[in-house]
N, C-alpha and C. Protein backbone atom coordinates (compact mmCIF):
# COMPACT_ATOMS: atom_id res chain seq x y z
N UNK A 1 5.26 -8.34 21.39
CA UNK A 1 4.91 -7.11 20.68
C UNK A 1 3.41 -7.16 20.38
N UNK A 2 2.92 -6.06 20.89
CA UNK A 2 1.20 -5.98 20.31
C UNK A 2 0.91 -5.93 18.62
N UNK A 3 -0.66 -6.75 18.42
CA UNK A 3 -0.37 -6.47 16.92
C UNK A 3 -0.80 -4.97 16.27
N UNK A 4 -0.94 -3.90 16.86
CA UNK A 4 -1.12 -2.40 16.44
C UNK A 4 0.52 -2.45 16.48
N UNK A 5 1.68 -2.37 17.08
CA UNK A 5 2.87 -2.60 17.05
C UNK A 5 3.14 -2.94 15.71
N UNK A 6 3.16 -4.67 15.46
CA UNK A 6 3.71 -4.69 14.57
C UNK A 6 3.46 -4.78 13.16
N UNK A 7 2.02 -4.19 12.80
CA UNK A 7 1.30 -3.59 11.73
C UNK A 7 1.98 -2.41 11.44
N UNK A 8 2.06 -1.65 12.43
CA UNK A 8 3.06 -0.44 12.23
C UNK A 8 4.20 -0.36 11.74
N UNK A 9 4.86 -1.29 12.31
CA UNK A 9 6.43 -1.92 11.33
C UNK A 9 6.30 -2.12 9.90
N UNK A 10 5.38 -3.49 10.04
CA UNK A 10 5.49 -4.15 8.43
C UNK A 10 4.79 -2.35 7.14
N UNK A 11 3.80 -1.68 7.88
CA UNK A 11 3.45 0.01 7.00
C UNK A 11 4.98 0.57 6.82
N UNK A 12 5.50 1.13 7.85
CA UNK A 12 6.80 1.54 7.64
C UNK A 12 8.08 0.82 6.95
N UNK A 13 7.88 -0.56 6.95
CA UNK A 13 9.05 -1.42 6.31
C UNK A 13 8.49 -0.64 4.67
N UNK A 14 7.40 -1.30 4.49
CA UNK A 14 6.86 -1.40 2.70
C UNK A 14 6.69 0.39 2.53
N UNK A 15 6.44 1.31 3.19
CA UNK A 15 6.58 2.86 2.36
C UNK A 15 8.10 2.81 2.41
N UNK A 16 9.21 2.49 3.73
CA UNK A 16 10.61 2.53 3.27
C UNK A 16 11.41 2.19 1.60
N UNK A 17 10.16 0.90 1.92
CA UNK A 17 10.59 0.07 0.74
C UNK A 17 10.44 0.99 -0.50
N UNK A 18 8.86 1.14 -0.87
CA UNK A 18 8.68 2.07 -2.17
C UNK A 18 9.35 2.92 -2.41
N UNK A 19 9.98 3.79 -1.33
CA UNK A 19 10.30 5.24 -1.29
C UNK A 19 12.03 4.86 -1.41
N UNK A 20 12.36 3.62 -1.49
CA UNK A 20 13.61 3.58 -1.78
C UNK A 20 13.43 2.60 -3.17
N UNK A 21 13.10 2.45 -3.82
CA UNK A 21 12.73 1.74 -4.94
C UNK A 21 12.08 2.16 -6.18
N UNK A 22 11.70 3.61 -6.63
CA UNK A 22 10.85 4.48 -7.09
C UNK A 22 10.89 4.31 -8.57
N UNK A 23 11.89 3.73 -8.99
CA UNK A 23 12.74 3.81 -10.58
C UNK A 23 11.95 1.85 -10.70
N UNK A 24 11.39 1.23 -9.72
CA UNK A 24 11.01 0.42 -10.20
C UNK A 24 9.14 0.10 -10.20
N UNK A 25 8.51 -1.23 -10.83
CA UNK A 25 7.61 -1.52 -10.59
C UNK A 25 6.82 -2.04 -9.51
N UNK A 26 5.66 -1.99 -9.36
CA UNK A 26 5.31 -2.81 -8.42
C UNK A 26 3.91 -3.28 -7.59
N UNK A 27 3.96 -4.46 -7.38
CA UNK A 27 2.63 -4.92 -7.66
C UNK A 27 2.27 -5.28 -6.10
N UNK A 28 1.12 -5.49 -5.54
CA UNK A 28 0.13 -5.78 -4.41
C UNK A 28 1.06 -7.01 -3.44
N UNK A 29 1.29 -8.10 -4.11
CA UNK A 29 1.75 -8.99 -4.32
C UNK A 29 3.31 -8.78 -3.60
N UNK A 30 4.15 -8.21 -4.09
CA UNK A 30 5.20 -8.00 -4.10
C UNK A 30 5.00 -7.03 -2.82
N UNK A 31 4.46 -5.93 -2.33
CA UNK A 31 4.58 -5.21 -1.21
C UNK A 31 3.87 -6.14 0.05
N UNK A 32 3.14 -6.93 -0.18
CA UNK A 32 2.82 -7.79 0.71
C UNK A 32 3.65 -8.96 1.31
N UNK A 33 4.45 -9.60 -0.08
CA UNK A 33 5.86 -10.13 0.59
C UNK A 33 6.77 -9.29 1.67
N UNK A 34 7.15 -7.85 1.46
CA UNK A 34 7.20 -6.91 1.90
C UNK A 34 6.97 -7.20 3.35
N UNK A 35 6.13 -6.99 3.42
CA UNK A 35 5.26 -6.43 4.78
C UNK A 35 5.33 -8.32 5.41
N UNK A 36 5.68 -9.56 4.65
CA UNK A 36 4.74 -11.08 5.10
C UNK A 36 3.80 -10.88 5.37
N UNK A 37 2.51 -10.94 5.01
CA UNK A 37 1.81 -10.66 5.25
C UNK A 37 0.57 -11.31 3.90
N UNK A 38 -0.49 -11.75 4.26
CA UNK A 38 -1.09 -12.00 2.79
C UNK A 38 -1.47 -10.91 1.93
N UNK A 39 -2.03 -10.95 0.70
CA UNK A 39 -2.45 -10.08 -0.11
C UNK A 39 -3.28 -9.07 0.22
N UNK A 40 -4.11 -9.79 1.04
CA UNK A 40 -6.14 -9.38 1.64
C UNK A 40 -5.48 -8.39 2.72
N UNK A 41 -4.69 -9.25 3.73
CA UNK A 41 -4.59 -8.73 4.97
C UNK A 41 -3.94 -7.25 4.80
N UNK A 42 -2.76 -7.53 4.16
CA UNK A 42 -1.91 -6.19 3.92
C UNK A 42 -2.51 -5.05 3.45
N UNK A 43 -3.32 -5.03 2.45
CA UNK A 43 -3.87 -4.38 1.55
C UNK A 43 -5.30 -3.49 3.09
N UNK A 44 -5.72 -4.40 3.82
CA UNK A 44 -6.62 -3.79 4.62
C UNK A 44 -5.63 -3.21 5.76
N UNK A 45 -4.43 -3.34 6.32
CA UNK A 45 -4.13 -3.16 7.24
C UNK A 45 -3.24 -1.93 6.80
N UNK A 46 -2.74 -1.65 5.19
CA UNK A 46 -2.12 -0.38 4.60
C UNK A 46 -3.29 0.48 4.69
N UNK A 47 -4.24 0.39 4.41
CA UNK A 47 -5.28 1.30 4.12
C UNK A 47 -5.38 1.57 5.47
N UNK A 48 -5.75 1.62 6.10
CA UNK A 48 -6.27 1.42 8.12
C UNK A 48 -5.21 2.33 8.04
N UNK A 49 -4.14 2.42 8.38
CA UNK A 49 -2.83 3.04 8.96
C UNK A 49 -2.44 4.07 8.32
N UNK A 50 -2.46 3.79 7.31
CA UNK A 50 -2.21 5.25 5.86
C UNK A 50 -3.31 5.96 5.20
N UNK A 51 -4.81 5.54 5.26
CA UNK A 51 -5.77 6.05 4.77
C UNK A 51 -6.01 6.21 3.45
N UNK A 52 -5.01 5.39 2.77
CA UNK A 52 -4.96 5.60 1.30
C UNK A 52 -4.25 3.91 1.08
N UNK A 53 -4.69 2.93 -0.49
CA UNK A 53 -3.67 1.85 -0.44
C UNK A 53 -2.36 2.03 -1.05
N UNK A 54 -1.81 1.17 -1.07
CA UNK A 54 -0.40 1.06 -1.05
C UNK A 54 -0.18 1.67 -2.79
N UNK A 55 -0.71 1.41 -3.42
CA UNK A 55 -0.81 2.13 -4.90
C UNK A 55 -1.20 3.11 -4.88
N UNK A 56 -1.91 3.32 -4.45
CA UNK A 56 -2.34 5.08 -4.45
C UNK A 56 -0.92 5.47 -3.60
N UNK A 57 -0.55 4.87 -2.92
CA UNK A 57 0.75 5.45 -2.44
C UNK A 57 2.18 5.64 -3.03
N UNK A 58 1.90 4.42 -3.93
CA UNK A 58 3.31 4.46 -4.64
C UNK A 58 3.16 5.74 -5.97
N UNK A 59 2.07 5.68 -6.30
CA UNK A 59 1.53 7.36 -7.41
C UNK A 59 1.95 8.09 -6.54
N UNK A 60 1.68 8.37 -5.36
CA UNK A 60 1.97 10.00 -4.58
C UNK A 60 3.48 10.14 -4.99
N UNK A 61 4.15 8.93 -4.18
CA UNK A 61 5.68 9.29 -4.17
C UNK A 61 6.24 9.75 -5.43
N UNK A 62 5.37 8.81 -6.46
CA UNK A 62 6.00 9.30 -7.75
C UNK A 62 5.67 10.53 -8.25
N UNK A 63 4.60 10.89 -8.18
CA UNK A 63 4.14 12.10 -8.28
C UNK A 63 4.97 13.48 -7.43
N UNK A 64 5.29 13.12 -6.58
CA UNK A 64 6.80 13.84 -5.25
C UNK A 64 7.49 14.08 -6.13
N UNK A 65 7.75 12.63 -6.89
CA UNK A 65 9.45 12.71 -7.26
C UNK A 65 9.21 13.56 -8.52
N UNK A 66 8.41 13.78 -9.06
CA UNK A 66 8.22 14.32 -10.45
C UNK A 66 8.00 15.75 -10.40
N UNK A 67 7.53 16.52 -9.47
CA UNK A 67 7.38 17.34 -8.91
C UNK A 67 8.48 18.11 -8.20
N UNK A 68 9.39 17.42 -7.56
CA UNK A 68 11.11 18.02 -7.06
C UNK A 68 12.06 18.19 -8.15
């Protein structure tokens, strides 16, 4: 598997994740377990793919959910 491949996975595993998890907390740390991945790496390779980090992402969703 190429690694643009499976960067793409571990993005889609961890927004699955948030977006099924919303009622809880969650930290850099914890979405990077997520993804295996280190702290540094994840955090640059969410941003790259999503254009926004993973916290600013987990506000949107919540912000979704608050909003429906």
């Amino acid at each position: 598997m190429n690694l643009m491949k499976r960067h793409e996975q571990q993005i889609k595993k961890v927004c699955n994740f948030i977006d099924s998890n919303l009622d809880g907390e969650f930290s850099l740390e914890q979405l990077s377990t997520v993804a295996a991945s280190s702290k540094y790496h994840f955090h640059r390779i969410f941003k790259a793919f999503m254009g926004i980090s993973a916290m600013q992402y987990v506000q949107l969703a919540l912000q979704t959910i608050l909003i429906t």
